[in-house]
PDB file of N, CA and C in Angstrom:
ATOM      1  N   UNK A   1       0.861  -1.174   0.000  1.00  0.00           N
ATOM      2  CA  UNK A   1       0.000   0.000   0.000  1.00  0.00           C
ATOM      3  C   UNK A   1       0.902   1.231   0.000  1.00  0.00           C
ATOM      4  N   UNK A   2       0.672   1.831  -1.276  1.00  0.00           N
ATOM      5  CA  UNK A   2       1.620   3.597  -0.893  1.00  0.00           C
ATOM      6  C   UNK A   2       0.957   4.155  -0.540  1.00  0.00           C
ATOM      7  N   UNK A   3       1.079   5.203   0.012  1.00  0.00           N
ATOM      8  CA  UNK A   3       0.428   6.215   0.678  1.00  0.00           C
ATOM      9  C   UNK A   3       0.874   7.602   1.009  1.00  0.00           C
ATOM     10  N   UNK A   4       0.285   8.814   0.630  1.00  0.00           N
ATOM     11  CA  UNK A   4       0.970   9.751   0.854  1.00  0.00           C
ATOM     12  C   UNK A   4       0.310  10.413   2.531  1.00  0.00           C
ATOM     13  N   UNK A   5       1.129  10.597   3.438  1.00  0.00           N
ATOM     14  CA  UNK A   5       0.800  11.230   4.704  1.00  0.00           C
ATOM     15  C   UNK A   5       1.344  12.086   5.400  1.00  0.00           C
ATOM     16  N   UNK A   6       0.259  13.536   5.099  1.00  0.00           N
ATOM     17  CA  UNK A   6       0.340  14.535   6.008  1.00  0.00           C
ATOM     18  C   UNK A   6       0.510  14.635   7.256  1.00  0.00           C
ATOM     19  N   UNK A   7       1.864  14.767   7.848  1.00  0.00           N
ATOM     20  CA  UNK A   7       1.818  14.817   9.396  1.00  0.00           C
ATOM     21  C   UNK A   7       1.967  16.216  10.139  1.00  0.00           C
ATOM     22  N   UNK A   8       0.878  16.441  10.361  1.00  0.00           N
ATOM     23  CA  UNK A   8       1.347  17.795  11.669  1.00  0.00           C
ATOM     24  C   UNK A   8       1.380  17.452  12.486  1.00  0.00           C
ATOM     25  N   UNK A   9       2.020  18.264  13.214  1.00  0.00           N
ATOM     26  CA  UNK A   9       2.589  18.041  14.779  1.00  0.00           C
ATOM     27  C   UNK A   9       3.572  19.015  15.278  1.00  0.00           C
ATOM     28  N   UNK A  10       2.976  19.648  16.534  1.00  0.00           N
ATOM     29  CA  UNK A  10       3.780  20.416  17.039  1.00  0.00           C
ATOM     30  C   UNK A  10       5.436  20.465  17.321  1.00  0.00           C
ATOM     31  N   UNK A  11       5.840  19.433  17.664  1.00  0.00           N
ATOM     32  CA  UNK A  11       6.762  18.731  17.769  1.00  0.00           C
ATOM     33  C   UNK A  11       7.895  18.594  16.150  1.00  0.00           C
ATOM     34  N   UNK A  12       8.562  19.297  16.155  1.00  0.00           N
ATOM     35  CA  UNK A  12       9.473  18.858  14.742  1.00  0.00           C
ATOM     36  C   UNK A  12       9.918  17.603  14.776  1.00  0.00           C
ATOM     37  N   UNK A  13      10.455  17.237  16.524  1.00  0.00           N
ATOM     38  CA  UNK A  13      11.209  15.865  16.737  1.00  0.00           C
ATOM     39  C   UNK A  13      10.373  14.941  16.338  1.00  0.00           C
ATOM     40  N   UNK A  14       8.963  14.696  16.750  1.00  0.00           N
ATOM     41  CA  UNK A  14       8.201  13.981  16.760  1.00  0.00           C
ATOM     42  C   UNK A  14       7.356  13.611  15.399  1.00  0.00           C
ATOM     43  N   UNK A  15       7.864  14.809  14.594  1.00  0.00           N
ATOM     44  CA  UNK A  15       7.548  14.057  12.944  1.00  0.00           C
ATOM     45  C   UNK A  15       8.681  13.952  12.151  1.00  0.00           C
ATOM     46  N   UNK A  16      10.094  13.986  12.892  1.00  0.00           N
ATOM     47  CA  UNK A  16      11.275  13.706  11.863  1.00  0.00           C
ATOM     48  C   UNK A  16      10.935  11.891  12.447  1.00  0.00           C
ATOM     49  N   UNK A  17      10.607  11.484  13.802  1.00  0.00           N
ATOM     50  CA  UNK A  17      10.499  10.073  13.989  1.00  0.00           C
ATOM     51  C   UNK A  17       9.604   9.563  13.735  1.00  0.00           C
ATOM     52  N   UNK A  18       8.240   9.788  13.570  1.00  0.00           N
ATOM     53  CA  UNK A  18       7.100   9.160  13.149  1.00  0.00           C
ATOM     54  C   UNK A  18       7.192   9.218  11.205  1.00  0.00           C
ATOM     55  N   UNK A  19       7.575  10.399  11.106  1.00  0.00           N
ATOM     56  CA  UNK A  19       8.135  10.737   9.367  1.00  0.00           C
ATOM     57  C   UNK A  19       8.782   9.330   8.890  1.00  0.00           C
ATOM     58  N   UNK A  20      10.121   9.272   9.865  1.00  0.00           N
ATOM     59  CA  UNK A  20      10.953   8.352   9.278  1.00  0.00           C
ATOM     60  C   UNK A  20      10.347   6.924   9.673  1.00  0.00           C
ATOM     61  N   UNK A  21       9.843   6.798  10.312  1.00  0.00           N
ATOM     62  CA  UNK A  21       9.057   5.300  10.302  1.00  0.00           C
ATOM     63  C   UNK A  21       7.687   5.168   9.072  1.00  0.00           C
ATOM     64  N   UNK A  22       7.056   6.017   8.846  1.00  0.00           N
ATOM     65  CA  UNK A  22       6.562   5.984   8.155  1.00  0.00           C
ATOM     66  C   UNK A  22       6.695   5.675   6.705  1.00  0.00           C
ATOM     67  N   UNK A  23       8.225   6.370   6.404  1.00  0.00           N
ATOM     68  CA  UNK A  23       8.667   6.242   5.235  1.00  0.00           C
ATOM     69  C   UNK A  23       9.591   5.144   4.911  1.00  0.00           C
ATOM     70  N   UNK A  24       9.800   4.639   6.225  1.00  0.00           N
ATOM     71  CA  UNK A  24      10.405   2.856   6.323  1.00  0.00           C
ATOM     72  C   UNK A  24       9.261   1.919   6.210  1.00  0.00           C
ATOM     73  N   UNK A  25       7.639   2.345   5.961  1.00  0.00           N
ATOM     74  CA  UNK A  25       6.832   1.568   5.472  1.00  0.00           C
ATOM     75  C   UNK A  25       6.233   1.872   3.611  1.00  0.00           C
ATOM     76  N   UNK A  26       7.451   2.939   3.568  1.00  0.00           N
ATOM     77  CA  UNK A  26       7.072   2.868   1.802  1.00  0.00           C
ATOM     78  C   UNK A  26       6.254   3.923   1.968  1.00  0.00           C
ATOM     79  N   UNK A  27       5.733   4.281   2.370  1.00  0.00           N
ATOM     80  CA  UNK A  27       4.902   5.803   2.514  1.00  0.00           C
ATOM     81  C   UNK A  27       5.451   7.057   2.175  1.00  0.00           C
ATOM     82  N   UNK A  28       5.252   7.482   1.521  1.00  0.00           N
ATOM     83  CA  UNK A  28       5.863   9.258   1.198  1.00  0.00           C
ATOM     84  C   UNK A  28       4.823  10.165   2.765  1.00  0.00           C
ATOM     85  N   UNK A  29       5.394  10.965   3.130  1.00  0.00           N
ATOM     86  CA  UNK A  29       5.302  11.712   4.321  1.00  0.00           C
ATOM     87  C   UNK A  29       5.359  13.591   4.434  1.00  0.00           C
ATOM     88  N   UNK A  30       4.739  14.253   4.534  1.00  0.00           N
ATOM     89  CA  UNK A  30       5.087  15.715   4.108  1.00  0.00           C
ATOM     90  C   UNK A  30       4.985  16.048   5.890  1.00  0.00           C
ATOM     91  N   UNK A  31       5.622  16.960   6.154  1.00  0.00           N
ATOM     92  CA  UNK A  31       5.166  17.136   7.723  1.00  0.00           C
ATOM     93  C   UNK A  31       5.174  18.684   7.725  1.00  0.00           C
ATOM     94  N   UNK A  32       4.406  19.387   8.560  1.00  0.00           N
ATOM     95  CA  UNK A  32       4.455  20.404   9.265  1.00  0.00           C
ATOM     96  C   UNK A  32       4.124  20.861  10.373  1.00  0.00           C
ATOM     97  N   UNK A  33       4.306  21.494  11.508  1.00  0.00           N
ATOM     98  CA  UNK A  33       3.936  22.515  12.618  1.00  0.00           C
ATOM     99  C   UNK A  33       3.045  23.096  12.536  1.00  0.00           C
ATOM    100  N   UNK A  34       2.449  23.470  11.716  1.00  0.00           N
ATOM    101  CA  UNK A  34       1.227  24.772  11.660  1.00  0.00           C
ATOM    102  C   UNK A  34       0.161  24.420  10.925  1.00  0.00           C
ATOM    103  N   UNK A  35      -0.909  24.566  11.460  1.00  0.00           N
ATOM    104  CA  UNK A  35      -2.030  24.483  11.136  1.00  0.00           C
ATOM    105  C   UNK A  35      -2.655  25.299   9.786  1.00  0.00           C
ATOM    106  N   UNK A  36      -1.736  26.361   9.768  1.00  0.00           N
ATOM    107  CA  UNK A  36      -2.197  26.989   8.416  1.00  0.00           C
ATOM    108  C   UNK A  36      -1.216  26.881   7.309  1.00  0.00           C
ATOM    109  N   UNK A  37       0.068  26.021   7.281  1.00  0.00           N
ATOM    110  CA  UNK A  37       0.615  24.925   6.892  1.00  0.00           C
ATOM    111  C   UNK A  37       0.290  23.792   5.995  1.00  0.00           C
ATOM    112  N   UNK A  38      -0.224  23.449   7.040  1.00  0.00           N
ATOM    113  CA  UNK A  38      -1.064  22.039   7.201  1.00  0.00           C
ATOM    114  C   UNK A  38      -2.298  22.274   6.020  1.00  0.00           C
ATOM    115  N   UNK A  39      -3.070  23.218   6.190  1.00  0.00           N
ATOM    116  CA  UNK A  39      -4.575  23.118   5.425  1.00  0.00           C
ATOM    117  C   UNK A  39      -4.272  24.151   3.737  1.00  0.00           C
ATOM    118  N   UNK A  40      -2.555  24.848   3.545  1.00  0.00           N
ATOM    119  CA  UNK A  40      -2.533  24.918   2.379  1.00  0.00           C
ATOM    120  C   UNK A  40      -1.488  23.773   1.695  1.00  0.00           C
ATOM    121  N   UNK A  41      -1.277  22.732   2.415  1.00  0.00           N
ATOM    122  CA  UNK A  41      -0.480  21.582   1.801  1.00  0.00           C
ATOM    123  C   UNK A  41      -2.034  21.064   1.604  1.00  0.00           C
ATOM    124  N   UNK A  42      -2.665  20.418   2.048  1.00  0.00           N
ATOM    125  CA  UNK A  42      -4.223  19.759   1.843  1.00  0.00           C
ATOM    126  C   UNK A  42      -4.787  20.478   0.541  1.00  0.00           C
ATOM    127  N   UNK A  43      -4.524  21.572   0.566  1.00  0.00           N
ATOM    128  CA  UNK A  43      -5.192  22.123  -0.531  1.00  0.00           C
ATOM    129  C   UNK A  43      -4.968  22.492  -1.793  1.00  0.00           C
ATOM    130  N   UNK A  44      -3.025  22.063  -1.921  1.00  0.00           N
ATOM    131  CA  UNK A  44      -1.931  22.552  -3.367  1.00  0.00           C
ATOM    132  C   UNK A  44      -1.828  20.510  -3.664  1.00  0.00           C
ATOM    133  N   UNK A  45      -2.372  19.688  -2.646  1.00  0.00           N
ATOM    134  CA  UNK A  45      -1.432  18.349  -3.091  1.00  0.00           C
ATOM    135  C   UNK A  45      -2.931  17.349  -2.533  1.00  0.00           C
ATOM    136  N   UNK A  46      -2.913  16.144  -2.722  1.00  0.00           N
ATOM    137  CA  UNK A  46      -3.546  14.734  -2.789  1.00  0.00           C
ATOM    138  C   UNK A  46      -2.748  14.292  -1.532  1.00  0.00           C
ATOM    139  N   UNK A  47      -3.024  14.252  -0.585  1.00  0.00           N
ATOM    140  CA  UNK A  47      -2.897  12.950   0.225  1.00  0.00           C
ATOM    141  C   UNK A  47      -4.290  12.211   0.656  1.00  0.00           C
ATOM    142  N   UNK A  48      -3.378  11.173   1.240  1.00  0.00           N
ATOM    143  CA  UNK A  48      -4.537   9.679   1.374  1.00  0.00           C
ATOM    144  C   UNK A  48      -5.066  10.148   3.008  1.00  0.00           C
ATOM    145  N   UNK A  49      -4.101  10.392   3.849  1.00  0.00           N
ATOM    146  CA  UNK A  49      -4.648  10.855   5.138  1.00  0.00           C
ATOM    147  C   UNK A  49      -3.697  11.742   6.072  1.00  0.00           C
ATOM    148  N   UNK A  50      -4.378  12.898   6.933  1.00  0.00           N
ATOM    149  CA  UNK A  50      -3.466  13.764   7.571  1.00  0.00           C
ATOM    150  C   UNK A  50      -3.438  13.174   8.806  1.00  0.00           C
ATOM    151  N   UNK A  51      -1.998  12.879   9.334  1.00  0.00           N
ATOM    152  CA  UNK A  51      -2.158  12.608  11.151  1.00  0.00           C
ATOM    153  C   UNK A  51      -1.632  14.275  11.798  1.00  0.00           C
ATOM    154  N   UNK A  52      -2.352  14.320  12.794  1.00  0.00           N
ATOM    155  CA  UNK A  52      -2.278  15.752  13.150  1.00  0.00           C
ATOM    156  C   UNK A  52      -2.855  15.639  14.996  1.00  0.00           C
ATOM    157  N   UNK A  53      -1.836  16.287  15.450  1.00  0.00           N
ATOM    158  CA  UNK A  53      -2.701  16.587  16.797  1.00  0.00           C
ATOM    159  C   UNK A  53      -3.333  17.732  16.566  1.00  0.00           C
ATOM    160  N   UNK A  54      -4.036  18.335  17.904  1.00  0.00           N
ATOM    161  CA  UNK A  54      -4.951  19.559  17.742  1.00  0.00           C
ATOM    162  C   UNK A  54      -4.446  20.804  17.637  1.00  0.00           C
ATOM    163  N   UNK A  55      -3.423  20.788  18.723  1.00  0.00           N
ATOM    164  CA  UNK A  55      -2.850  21.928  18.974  1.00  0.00           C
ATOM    165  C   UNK A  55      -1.604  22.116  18.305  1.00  0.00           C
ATOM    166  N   UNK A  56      -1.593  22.838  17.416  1.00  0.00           N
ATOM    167  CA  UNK A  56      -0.130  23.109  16.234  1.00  0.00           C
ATOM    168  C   UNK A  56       0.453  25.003  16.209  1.00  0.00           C
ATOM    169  N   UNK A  57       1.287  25.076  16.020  1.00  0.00           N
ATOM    170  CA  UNK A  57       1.773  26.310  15.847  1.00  0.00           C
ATOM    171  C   UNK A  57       0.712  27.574  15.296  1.00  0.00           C
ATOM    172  N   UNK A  58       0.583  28.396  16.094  1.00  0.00           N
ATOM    173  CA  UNK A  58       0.144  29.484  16.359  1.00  0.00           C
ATOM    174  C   UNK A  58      -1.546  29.531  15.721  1.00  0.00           C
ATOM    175  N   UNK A  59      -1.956  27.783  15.971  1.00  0.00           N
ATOM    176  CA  UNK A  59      -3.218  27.612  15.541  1.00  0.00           C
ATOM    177  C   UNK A  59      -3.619  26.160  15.571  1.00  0.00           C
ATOM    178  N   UNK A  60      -4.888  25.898  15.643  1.00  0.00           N
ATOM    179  CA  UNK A  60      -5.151  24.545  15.756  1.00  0.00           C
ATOM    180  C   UNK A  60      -5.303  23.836  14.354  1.00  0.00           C
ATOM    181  N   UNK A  61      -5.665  22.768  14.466  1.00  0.00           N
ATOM    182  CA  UNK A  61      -5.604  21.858  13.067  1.00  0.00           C
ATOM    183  C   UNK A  61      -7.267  21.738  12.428  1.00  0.00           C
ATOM    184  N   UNK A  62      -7.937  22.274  13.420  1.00  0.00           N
ATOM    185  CA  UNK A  62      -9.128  22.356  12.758  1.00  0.00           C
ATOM    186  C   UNK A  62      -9.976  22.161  11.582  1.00  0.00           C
ATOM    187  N   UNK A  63      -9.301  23.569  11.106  1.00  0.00           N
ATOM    188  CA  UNK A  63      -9.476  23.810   9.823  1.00  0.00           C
ATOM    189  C   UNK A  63      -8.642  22.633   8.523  1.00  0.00           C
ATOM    190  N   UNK A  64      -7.950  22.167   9.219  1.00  0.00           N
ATOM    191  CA  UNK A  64      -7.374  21.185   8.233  1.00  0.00           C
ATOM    192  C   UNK A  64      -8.123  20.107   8.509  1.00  0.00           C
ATOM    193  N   UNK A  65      -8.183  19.908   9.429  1.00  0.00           N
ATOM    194  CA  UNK A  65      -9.660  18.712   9.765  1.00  0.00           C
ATOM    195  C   UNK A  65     -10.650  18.943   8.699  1.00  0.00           C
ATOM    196  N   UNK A  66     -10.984  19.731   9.180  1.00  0.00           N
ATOM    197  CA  UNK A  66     -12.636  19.587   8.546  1.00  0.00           C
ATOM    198  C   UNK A  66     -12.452  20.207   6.967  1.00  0.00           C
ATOM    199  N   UNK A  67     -11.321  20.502   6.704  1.00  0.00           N
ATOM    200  CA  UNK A  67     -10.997  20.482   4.682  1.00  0.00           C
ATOM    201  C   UNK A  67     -11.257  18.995   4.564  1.00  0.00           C
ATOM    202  N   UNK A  68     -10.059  17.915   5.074  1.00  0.00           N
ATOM    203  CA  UNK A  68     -10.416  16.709   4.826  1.00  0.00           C
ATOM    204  C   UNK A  68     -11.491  15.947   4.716  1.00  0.00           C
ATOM    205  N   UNK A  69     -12.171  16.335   5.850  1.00  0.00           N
ATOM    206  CA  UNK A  69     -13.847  15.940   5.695  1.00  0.00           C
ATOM    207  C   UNK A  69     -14.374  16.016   4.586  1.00  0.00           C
ATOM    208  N   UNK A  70     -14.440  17.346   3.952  1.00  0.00           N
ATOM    209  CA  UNK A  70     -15.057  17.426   3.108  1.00  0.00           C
ATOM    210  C   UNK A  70     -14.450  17.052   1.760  1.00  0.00           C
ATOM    211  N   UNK A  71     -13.292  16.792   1.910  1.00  0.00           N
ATOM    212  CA  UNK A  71     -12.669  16.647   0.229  1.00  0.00           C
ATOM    213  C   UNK A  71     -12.001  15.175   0.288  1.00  0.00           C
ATOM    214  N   UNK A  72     -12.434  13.732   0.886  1.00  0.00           N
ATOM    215  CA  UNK A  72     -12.159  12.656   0.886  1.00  0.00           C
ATOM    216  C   UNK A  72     -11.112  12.180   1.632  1.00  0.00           C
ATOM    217  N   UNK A  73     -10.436  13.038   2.550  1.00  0.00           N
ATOM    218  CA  UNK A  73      -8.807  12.591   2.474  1.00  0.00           C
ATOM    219  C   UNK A  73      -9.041  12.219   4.517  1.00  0.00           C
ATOM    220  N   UNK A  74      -8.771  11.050   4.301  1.00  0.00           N
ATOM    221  CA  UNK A  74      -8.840  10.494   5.969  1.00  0.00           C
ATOM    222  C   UNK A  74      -8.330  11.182   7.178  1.00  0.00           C
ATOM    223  N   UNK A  75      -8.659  11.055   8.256  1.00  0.00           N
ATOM    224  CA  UNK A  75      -7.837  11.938   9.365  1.00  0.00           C
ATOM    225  C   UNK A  75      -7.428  11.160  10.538  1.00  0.00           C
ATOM    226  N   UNK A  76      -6.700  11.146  11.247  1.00  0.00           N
ATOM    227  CA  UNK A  76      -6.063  10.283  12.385  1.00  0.00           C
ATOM    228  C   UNK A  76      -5.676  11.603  13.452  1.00  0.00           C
ATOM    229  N   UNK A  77      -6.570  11.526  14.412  1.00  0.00           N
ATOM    230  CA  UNK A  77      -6.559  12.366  15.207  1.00  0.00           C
ATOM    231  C   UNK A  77      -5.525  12.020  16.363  1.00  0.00           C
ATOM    232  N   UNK A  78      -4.108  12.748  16.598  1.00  0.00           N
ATOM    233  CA  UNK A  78      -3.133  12.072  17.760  1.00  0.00           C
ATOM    234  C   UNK A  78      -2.938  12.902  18.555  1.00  0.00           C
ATOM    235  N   UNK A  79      -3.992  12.565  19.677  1.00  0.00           N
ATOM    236  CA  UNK A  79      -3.577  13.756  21.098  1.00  0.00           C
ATOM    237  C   UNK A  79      -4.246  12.882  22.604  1.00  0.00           C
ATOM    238  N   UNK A  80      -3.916  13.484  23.708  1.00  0.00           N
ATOM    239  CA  UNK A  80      -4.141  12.944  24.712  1.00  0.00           C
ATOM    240  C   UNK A  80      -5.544  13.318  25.309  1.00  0.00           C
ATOM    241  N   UNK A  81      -6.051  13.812  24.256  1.00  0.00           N
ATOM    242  CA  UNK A  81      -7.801  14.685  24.807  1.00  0.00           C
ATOM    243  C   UNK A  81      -8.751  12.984  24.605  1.00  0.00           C
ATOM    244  N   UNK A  82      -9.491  13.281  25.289  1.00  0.00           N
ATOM    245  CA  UNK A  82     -10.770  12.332  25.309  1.00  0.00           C
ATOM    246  C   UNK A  82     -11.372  12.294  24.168  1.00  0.00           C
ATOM    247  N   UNK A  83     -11.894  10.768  23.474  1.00  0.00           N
ATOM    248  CA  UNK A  83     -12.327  10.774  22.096  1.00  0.00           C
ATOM    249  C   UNK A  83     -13.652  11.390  21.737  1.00  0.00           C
ATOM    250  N   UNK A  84     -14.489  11.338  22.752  1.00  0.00           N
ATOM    251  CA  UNK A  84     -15.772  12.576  22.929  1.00  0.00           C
ATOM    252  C   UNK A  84     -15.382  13.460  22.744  1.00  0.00           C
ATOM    253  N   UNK A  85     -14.915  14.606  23.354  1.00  0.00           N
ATOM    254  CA  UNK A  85     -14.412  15.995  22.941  1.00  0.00           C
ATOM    255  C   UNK A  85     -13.519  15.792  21.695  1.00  0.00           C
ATOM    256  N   UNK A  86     -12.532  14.854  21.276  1.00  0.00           N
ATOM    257  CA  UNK A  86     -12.219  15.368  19.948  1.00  0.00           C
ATOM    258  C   UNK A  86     -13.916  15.151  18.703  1.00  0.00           C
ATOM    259  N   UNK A  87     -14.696  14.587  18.883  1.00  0.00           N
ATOM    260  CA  UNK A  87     -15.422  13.989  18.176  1.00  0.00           C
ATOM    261  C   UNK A  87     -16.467  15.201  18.358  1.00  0.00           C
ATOM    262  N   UNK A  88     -16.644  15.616  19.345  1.00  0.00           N
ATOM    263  CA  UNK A  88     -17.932  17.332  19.454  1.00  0.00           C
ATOM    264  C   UNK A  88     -17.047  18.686  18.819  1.00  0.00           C
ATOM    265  N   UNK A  89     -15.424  18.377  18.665  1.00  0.00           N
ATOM    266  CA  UNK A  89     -14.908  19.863  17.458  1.00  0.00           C
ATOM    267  C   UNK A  89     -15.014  19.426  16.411  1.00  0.00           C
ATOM    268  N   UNK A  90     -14.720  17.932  15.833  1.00  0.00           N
ATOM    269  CA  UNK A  90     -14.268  17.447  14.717  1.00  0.00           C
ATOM    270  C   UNK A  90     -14.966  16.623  13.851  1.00  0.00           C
ATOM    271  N   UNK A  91     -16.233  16.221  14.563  1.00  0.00           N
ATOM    272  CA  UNK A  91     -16.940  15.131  14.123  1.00  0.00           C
ATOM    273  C   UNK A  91     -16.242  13.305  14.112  1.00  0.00           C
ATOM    274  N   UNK A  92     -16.881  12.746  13.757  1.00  0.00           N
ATOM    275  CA  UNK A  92     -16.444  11.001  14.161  1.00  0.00           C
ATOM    276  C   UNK A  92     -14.833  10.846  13.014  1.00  0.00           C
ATOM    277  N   UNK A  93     -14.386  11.200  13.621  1.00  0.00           N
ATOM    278  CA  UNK A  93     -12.903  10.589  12.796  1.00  0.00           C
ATOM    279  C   UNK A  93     -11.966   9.981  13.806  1.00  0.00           C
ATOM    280  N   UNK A  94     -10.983   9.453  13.105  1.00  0.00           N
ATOM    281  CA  UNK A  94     -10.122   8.312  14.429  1.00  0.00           C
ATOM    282  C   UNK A  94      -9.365   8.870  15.243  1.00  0.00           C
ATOM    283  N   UNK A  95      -9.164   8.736  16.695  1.00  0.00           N
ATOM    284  CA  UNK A  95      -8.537   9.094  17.610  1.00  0.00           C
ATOM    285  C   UNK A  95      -7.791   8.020  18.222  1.00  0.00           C
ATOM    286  N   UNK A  96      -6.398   8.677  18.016  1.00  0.00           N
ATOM    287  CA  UNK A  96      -5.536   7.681  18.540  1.00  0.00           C
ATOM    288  C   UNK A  96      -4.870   8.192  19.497  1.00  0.00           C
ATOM    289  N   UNK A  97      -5.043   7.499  20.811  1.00  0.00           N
ATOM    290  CA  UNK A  97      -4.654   8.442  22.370  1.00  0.00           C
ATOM    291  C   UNK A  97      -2.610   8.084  22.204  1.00  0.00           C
ATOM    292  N   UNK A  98      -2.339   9.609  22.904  1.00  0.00           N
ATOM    293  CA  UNK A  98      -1.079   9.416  23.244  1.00  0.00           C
ATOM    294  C   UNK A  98      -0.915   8.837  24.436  1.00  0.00           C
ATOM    295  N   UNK A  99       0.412   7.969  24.851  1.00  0.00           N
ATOM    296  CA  UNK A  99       1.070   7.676  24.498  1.00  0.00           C
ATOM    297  C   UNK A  99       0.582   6.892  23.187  1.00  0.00           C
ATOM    298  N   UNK A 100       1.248   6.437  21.748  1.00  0.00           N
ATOM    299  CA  UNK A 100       0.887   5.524  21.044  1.00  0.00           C
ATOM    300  C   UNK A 100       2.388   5.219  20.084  1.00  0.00           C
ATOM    301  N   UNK A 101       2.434   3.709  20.102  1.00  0.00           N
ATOM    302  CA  UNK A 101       3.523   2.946  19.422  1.00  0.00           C
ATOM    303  C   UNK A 101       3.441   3.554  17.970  1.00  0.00           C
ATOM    304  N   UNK A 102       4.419   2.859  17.060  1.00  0.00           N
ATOM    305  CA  UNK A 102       4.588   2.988  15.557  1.00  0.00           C
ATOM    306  C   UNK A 102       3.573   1.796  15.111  1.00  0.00           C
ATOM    307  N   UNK A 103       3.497   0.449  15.754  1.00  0.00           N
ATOM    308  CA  UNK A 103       2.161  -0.060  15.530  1.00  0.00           C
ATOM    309  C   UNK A 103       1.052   0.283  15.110  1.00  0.00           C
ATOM    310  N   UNK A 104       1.048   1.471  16.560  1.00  0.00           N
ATOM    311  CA  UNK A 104      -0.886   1.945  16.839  1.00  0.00           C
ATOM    312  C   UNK A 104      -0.726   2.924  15.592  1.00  0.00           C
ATOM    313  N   UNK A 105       0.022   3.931  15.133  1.00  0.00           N
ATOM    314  CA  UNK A 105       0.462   4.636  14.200  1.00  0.00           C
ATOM    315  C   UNK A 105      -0.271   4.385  12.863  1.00  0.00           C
ATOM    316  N   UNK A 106       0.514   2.915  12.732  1.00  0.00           N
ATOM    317  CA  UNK A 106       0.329   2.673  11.283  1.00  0.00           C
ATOM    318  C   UNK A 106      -0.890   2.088  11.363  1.00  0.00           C
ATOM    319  N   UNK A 107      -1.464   0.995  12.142  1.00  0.00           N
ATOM    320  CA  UNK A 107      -2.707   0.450  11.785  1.00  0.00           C
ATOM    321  C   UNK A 107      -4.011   1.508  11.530  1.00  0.00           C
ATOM    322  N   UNK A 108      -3.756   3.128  12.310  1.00  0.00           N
ATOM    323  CA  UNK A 108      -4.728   3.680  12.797  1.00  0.00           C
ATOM    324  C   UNK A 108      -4.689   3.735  11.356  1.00  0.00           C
ATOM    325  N   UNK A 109      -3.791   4.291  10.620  1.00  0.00           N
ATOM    326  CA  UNK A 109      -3.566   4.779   9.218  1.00  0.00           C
ATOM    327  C   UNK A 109      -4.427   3.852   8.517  1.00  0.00           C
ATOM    328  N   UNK A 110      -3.791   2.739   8.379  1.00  0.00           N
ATOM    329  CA  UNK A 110      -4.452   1.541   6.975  1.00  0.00           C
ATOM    330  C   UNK A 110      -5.896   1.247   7.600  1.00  0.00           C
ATOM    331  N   UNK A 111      -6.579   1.203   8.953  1.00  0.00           N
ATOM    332  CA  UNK A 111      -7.622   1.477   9.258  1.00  0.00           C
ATOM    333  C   UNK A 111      -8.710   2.617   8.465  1.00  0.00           C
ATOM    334  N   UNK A 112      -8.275   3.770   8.266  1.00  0.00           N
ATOM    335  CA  UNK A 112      -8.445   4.829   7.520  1.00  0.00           C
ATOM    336  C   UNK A 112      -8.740   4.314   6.536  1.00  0.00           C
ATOM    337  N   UNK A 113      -7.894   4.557   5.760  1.00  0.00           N
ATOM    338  CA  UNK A 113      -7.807   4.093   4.381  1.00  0.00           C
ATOM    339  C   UNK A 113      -8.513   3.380   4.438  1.00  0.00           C
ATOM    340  N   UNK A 114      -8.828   2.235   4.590  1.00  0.00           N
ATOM    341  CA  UNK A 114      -9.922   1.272   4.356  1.00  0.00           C
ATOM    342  C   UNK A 114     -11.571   1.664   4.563  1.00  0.00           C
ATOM    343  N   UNK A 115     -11.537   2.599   5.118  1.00  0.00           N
ATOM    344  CA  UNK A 115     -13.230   3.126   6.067  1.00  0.00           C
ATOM    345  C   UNK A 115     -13.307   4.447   4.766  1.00  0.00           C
ATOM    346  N   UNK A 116     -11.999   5.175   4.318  1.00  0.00           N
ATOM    347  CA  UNK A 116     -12.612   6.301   3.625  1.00  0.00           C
ATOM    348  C   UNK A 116     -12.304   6.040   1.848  1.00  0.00           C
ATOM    349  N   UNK A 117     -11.677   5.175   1.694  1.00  0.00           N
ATOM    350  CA  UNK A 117     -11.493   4.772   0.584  1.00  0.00           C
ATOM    351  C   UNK A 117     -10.472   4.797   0.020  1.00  0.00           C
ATOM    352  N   UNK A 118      -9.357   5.401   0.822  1.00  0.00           N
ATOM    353  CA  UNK A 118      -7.966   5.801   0.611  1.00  0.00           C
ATOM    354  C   UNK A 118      -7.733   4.916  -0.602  1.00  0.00           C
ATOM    355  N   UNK A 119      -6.246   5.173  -0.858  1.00  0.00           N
ATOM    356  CA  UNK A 119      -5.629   4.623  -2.145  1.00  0.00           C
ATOM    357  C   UNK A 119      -4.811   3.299  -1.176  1.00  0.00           C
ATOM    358  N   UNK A 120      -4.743   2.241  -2.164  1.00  0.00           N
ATOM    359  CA  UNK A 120      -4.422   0.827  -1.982  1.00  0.00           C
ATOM    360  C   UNK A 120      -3.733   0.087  -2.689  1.00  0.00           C
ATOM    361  N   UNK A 121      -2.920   0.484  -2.788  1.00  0.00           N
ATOM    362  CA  UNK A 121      -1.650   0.434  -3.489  1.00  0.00           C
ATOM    363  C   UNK A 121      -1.455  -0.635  -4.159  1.00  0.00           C
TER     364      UNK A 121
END
């Protein structure tokens, strides 16, 4: 399965390591910090799904959320908030609680893909 995946995340460290595991599963990977970043990469390029926590540089991911919603492209929600409250800003998309392995990572991903129609390499 290729896959292209948007990662935001506050954290640079934390998407040069989730980046590089990702891309040790054959996955192409774009990453950024910022939320308004984040929702004009969604909107110049095709990816299959964005992983993103909420809270990103000098703005939340929101708005990149709910682009995806509406334009096919899966979302993997990664933060330590309760899956109710992410689900009353964001509507029903996947929440994957922190702490979480490169396991929980990737399955949340190909989980996705499979529920929104992602590409299947």
């Amino acid at each position: 399965m290729s896959l292209c995946i948007l990662l935001a995340n506050l954290s640079e460290d934390i998407n040069l390591v989730v980046s590089s595991y990702l891309q040790s599963l054959g996955w192409r990977c774009i990453c950024t910090t910022s939320g308004s970043q984040a929702l004009l990469a969604l909107q110049n390029q095709r990816f299959d799904v964005l992983v993103t926590d909420l809270i990103l540089e000098n703005t939340s991911s929101l708005p990149a959320i709910r682009y995806c919603r509406t334009h096919g492209t899966g979302v993997v929600v990664f933060t330590a908030l309760d899956q109710d409250l992410i689900w009353q800003m964001c509507g029903p998309v996947m929440v994957l609680q922190k702490p979480a392995g490169f396991p929980e990572i990737s399955a949340a991903i190909r989980k996705v893909c499979r529920k929104d129609g992602g590409q299947r390499g």
